[in-house]
Protein backbone atom coordinates (compact mmCIF):
# COMPACT_ATOMS: atom_id res chain seq x y z
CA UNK A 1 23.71 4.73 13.50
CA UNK A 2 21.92 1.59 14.39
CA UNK A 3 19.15 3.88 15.71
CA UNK A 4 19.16 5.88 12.12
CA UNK A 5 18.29 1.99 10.62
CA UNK A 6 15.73 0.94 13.18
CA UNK A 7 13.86 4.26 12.56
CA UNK A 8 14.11 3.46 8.63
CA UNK A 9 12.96 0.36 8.72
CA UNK A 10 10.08 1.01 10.99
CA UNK A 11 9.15 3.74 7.95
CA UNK A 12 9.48 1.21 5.59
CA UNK A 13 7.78 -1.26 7.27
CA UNK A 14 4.34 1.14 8.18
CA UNK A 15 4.41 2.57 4.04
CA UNK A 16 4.26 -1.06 2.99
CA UNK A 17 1.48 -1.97 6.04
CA UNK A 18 -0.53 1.17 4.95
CA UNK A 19 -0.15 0.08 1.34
CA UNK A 20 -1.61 -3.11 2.18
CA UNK A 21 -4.18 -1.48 3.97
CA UNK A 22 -5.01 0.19 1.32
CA UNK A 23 -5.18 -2.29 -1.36
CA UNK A 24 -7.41 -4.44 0.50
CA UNK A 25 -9.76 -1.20 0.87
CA UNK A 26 -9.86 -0.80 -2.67
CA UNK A 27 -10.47 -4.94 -3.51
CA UNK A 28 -13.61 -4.45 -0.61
CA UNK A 29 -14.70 -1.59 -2.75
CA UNK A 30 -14.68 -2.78 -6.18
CA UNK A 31 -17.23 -4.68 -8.09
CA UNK A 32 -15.15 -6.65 -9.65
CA UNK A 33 -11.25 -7.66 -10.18
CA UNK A 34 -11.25 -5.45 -13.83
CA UNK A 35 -12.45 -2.47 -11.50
CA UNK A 36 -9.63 -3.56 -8.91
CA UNK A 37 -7.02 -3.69 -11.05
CA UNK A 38 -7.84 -0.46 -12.45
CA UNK A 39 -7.90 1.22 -8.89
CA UNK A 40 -4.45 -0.25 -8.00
CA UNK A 41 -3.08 0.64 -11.99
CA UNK A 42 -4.23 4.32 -10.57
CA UNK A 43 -2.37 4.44 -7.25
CA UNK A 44 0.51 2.86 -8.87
CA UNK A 45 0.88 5.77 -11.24
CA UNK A 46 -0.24 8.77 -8.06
């Protein structure tokens, strides 16, 4: 069972770290914070 968790949480960890990941991607990308917002709004709503 503890195993079971441990796998979980490394999941959950690496789907928040590539969330990050790609947040920051899309703030490098943008012109501006409207245009960031926007992008985030949109992957918020995939």
């Amino acid at each position: 069972m503890d195993e079971e968790m441990n796998v979980g949480e490394i999941l959950k960890e690496t789907a928040e770290e590539n969330q990050t990941r790609k947040i920051l991607e899309i703030l490098n990308e943008s012109k501006d914070l409207a245009e960031a917002k926007e992008k985030v709004k949109a992957l918020l709503n995939k």
